[in-house]
C-alpha atoms as a PDB file:
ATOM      1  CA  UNK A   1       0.000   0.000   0.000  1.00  0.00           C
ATOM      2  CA  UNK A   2       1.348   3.039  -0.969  1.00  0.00           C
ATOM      3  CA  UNK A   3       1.622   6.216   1.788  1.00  0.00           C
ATOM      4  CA  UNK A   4       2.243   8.761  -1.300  1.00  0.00           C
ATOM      5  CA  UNK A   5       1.897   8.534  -4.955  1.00  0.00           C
ATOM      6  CA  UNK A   6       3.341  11.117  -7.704  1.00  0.00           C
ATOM      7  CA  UNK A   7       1.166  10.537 -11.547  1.00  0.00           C
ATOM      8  CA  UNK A   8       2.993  12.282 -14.316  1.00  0.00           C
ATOM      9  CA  UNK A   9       4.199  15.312 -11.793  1.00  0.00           C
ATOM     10  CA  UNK A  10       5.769  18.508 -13.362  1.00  0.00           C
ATOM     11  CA  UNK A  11       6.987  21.238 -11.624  1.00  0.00           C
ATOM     12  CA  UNK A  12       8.952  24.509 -13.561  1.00  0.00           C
ATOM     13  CA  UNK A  13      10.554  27.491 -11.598  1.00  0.00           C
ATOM     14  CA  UNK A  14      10.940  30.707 -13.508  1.00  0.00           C
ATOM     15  CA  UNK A  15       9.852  28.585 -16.946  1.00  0.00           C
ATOM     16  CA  UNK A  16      12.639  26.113 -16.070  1.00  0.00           C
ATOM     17  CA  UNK A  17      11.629  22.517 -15.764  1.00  0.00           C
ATOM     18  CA  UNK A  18      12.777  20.922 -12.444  1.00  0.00           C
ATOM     19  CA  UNK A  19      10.247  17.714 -12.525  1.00  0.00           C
ATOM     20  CA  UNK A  20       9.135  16.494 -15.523  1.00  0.00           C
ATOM     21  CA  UNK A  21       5.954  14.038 -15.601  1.00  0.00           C
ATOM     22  CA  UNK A  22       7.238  12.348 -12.913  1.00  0.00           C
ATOM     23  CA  UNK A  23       5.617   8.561 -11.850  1.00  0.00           C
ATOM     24  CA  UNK A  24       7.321   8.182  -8.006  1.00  0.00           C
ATOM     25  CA  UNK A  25       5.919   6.265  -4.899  1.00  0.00           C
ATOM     26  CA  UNK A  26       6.366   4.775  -1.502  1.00  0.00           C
ATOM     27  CA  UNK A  27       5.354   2.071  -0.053  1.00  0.00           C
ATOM     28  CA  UNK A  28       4.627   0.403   3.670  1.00  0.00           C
ATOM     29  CA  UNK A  29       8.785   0.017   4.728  1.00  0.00           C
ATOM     30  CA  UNK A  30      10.433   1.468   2.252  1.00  0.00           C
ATOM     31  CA  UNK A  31      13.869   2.888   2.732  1.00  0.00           C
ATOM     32  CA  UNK A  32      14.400   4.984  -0.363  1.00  0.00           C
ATOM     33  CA  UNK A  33      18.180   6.757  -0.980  1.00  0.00           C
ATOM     34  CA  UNK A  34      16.941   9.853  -2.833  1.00  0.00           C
ATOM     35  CA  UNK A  35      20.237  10.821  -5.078  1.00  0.00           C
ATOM     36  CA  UNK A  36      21.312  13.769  -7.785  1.00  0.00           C
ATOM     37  CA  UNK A  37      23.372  16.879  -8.316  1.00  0.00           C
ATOM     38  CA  UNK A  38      22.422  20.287  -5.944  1.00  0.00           C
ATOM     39  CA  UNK A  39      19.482  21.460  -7.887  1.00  0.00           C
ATOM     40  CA  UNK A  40      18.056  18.697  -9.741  1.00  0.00           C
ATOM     41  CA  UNK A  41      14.625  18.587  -7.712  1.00  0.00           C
ATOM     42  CA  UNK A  42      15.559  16.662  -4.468  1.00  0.00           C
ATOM     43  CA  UNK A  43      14.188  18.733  -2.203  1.00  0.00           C
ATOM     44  CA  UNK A  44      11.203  19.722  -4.428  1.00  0.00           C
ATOM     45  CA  UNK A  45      10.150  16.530  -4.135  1.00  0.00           C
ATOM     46  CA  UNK A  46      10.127  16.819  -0.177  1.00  0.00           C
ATOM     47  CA  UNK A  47       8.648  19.994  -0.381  1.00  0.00           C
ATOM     48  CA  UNK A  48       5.346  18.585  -2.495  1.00  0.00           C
ATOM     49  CA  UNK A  49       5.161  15.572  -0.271  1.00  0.00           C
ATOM     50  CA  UNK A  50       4.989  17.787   2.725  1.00  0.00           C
ATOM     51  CA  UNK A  51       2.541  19.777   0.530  1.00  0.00           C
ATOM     52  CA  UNK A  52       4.607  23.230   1.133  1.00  0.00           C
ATOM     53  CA  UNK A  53       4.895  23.247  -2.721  1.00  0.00           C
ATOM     54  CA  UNK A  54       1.982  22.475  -5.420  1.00  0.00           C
ATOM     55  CA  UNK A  55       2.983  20.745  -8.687  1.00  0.00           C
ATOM     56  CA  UNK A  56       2.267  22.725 -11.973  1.00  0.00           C
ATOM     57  CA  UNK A  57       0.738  19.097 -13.266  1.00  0.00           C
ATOM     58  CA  UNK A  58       0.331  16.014 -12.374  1.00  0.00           C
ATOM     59  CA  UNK A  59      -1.446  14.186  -9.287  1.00  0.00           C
ATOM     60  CA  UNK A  60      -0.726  13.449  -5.660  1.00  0.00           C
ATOM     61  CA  UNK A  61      -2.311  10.782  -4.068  1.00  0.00           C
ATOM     62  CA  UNK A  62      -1.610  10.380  -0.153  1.00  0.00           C
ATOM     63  CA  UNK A  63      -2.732   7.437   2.208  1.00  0.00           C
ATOM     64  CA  UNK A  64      -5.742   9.242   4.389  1.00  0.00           C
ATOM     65  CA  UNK A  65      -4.127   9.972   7.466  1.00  0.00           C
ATOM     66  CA  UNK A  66      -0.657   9.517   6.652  1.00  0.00           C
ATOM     67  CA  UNK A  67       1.851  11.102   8.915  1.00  0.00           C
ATOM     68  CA  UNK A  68       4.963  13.091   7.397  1.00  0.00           C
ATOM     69  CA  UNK A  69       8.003  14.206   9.570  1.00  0.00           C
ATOM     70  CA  UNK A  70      10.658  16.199   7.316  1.00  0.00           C
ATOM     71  CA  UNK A  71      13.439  18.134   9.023  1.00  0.00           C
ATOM     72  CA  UNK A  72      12.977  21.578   8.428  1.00  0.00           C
ATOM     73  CA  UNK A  73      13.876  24.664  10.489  1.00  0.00           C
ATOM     74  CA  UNK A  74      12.571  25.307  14.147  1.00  0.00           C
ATOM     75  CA  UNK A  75       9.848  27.277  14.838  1.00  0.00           C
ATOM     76  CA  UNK A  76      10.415  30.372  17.087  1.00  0.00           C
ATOM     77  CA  UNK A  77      11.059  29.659  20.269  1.00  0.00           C
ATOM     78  CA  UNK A  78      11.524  31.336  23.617  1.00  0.00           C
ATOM     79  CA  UNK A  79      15.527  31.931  23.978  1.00  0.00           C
ATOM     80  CA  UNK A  80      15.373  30.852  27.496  1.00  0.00           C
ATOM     81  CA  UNK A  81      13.573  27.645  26.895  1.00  0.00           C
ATOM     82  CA  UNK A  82      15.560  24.570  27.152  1.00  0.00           C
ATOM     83  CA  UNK A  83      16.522  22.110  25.256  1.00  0.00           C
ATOM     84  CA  UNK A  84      14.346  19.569  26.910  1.00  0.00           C
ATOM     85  CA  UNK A  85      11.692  21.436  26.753  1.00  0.00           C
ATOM     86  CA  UNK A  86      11.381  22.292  23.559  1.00  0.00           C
ATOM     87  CA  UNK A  87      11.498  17.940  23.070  1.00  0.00           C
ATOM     88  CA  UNK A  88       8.650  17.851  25.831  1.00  0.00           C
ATOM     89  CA  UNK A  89       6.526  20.777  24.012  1.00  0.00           C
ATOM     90  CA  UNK A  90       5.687  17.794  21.082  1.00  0.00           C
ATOM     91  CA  UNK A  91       4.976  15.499  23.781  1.00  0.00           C
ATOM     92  CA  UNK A  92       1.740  17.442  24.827  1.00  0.00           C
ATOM     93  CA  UNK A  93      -1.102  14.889  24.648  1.00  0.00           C
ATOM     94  CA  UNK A  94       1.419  12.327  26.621  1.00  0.00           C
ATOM     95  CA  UNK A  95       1.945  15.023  29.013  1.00  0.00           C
ATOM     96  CA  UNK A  96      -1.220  16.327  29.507  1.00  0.00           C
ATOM     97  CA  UNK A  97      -2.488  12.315  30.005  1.00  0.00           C
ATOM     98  CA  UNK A  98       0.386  11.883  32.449  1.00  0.00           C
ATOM     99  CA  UNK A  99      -0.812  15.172  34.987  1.00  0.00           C
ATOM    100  CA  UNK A 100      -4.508  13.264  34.214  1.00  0.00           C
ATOM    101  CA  UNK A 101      -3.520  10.079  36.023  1.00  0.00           C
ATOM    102  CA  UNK A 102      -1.493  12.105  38.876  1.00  0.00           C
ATOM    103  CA  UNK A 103      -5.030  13.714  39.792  1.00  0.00           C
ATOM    104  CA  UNK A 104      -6.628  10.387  39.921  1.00  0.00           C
ATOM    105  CA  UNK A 105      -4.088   8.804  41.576  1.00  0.00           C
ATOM    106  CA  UNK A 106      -4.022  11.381  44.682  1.00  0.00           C
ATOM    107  CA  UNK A 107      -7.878  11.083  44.302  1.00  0.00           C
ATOM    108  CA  UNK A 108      -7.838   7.369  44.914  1.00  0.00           C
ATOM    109  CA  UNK A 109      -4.996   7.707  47.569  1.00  0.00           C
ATOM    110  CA  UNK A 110      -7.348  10.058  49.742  1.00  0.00           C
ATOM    111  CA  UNK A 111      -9.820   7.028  49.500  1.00  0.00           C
ATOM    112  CA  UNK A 112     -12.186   8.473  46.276  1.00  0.00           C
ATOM    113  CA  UNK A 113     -13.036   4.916  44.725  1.00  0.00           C
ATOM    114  CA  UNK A 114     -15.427   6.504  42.346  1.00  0.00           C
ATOM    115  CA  UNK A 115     -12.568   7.289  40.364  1.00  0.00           C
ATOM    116  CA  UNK A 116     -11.128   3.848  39.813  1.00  0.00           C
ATOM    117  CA  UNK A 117     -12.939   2.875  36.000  1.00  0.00           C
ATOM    118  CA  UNK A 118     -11.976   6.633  34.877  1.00  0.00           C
ATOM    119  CA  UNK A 119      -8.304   5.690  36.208  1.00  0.00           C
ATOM    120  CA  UNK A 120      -8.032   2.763  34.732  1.00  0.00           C
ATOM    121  CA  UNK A 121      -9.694   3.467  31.184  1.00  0.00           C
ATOM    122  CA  UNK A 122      -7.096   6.281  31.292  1.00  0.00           C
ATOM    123  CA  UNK A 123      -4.153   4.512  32.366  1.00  0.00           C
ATOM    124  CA  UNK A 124      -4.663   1.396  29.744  1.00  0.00           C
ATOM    125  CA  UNK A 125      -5.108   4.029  27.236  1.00  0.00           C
ATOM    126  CA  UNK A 126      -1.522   5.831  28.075  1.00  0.00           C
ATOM    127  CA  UNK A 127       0.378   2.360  28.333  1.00  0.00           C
ATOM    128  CA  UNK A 128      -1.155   1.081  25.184  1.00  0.00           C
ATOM    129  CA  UNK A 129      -0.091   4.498  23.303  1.00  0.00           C
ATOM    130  CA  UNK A 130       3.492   4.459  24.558  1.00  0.00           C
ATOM    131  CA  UNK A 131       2.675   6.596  27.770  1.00  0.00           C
ATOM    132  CA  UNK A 132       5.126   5.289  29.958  1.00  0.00           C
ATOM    133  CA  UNK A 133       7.841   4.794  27.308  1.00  0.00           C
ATOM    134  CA  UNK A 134       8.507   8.839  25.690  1.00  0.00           C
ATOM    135  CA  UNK A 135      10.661  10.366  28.203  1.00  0.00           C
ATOM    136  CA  UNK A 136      12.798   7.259  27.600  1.00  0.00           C
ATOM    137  CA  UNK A 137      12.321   7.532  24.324  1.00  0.00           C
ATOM    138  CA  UNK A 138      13.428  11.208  24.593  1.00  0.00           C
ATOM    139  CA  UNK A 139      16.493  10.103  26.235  1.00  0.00           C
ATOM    140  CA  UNK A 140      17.455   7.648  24.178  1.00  0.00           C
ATOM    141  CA  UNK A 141      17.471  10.026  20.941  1.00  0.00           C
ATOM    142  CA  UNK A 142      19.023  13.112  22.070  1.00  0.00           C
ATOM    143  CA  UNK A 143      21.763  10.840  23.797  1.00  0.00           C
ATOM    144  CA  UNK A 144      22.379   8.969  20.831  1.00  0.00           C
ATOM    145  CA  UNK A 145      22.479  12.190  18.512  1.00  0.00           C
ATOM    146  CA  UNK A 146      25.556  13.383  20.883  1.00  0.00           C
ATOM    147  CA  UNK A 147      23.564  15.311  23.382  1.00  0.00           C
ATOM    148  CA  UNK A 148      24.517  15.005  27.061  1.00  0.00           C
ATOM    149  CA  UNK A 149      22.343  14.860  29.668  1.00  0.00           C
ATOM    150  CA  UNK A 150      23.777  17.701  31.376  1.00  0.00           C
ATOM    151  CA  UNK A 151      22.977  19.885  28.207  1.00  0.00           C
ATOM    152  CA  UNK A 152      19.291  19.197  28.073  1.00  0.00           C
ATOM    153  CA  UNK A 153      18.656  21.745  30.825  1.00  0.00           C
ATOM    154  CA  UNK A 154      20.582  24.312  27.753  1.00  0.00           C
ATOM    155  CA  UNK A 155      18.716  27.135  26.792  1.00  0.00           C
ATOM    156  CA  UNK A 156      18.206  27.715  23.241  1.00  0.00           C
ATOM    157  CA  UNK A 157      20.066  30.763  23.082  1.00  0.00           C
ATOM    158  CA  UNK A 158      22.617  28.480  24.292  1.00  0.00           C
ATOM    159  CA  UNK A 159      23.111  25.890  21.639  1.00  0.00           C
ATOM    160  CA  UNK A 160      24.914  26.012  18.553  1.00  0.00           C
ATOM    161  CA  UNK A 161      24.304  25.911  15.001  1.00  0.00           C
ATOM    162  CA  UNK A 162      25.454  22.253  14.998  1.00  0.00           C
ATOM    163  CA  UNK A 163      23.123  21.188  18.479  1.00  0.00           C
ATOM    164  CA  UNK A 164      19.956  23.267  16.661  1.00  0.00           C
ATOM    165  CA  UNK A 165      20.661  21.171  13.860  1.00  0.00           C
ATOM    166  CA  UNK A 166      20.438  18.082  16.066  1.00  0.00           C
ATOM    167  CA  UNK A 167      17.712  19.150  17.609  1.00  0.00           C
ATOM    168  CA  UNK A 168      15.910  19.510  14.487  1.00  0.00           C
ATOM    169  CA  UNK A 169      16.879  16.022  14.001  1.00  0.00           C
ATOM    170  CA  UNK A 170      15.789  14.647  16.991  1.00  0.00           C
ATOM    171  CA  UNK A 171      12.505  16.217  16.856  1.00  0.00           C
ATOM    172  CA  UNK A 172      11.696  14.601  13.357  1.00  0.00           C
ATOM    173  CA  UNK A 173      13.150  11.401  14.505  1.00  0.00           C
ATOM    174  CA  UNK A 174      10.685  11.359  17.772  1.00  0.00           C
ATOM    175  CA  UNK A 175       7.578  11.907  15.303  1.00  0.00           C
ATOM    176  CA  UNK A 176       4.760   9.275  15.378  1.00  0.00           C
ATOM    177  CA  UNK A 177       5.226   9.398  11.590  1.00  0.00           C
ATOM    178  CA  UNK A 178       4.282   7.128   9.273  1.00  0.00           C
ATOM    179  CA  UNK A 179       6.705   8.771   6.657  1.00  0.00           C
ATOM    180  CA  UNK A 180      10.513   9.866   7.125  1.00  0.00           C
ATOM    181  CA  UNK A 181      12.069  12.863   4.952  1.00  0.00           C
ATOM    182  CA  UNK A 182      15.576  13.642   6.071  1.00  0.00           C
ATOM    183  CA  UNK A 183      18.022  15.856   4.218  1.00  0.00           C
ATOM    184  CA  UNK A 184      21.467  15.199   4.725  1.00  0.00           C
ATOM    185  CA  UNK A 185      20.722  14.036   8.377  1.00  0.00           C
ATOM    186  CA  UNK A 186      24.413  13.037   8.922  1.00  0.00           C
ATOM    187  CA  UNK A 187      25.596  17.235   8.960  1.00  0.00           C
ATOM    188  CA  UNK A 188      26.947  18.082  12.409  1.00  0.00           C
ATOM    189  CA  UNK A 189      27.170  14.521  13.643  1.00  0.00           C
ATOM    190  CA  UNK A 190      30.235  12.617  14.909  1.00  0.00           C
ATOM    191  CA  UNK A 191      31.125   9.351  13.722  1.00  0.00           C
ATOM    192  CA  UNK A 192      29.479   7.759  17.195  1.00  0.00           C
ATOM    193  CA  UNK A 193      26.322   9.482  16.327  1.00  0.00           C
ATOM    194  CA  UNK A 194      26.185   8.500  12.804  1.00  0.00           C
ATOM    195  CA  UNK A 195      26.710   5.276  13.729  1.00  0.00           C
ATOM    196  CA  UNK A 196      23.703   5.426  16.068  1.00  0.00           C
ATOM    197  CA  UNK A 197      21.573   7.049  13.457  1.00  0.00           C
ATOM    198  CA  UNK A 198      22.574   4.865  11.281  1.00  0.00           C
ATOM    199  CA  UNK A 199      21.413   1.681  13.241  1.00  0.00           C
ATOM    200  CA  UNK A 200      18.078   3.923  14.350  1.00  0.00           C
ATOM    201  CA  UNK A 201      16.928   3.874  10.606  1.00  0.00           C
ATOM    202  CA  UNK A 202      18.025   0.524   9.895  1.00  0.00           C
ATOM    203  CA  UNK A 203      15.461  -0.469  12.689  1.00  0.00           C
ATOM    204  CA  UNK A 204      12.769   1.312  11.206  1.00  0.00           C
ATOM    205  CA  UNK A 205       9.776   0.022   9.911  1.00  0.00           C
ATOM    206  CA  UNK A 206       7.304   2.153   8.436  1.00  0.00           C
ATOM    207  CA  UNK A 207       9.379   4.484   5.689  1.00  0.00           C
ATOM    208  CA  UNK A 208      11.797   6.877   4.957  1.00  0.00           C
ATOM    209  CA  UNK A 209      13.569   8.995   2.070  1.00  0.00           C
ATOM    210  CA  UNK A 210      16.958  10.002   2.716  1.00  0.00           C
ATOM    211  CA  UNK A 211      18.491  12.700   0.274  1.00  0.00           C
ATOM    212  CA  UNK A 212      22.398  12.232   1.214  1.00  0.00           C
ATOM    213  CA  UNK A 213      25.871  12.570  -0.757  1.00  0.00           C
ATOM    214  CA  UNK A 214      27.330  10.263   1.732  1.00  0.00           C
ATOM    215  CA  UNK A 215      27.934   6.769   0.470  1.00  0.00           C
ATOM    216  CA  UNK A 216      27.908   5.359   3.665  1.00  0.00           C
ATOM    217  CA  UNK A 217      24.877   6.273   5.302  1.00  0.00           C
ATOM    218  CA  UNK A 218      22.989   5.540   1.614  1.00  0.00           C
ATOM    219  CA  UNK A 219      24.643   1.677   1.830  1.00  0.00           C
ATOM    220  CA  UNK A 220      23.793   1.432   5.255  1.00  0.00           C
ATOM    221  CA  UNK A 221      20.181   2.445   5.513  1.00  0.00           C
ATOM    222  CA  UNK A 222      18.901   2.631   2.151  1.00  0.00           C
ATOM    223  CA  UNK A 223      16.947  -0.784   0.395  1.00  0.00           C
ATOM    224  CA  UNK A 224      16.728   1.100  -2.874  1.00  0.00           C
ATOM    225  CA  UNK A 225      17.686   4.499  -5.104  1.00  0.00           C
ATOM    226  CA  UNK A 226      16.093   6.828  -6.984  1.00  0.00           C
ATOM    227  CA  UNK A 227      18.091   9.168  -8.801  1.00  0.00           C
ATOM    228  CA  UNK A 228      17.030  12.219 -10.040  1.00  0.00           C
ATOM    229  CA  UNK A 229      18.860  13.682 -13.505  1.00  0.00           C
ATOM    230  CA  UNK A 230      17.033  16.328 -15.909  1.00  0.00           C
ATOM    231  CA  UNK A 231      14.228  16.718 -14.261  1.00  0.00           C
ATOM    232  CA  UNK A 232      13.018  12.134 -14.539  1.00  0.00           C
ATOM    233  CA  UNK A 233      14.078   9.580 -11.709  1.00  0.00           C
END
């Protein structure tokens, strides 16, 4: 089943062709290397996927409901915020579940049985979801990207050009998505942390397109190419 689906997809900037009637899709698990010279269309073809840009022809056919995570730039943020934070701040439904069951929880330790089916609807419900799993989740991620621990509590206004980048990362990498786009993920990681990401998108299981110029990464995670060259793949 396919989560997205380009038909015969053009797209010209400034009456110069960049895709030309284009057939391109992905399917449930695939790991696509997304290849080409700087300008050929690469990141076009992320941009119309995450529907930022509309084709001049063609169609686009998505799965209902699918889920898309590209790395793009952060949103604004407070300078003061912290790095953790700004992880947590995607988190919101998990968090807002989690202060949920804390209410219950002090309701049924002051004797309030009334509460019990709400608490444990509630509780199956975050547990099933992956409730109890994100901040370890969180952990795991921004560790493995080359984050320490004792730099989570970093304001924004703190971190580099090479930790915002990682950031970025992370954030896309933490998505519920059903669909990975990731542009040259491996900038601004060590070799430890490429390694890691490396084995994280190995392990993956829904899909992902990676646009990279680095040979290694695209033999290590990739199952297939697609090259773009003159505007066809």
């Amino acid at each position: 089943m396919s989560y997205i689906r380009f038909e015969k997809v053009s797209k010209s900037y400034q009456g110069s062709p960049v895709l030309d009637n284009i057939d391109f899709r992905v399917e449930i698990g695939d790991k696509i290397g997304l290849i080409g010279q700087n300008g050929t269309g690469k990141s076009t073809i992320f941009r119309i996927m995450t529907g930022e840009v509309v084709p001049d022809d063609g169609q686009i056919e998505k799965m209902r409901r699918v889920r898309i995570a590209c790395l793009a730039q952060l949103p604004d943020v407070p300078s003061q915020k912290t790095l953790h934070d700004i992880v947590l701040e995607h988190f919101q439904e998990f968090l807002e579940q989690e202060a949920a069951l804390e209410v219950l929880e002090d309701r049924l330790g002051e004797g309030d049985e009334a509460v019990m089916d709400e608490y444990g609807v509630l509780q199956e419900q975050f547990s099933i979801s992956g409730g109890y799993e994100f901040r370890s989740r969180i952990k795991r991620v921004l560790c493995g990207l080359g984050f320490l621990e004792s730099e989570f509590t970093l304001p924004f206004k703190a971190l580099s050009g090479g930790q915002r980048t990682r950031l970025m990362l992370a954030l896309v990498l933490l998505a519920d998505a059903d669909l990975l786009l990731l542009d040259e993920p491996e900038n601004h990681l060590d070799l430890q942390a490429r390694e890691w990401l490396e084995s994280f998108l190995r392990e993956w299981t829904r899909a992902l397109i990676i646009i990279s110029h680095d040979r290694q990464m695209l033999n290590a995670v990739a199952t297939s190419i697609v090259e773009i060259e003159r505007g066809t793949l």
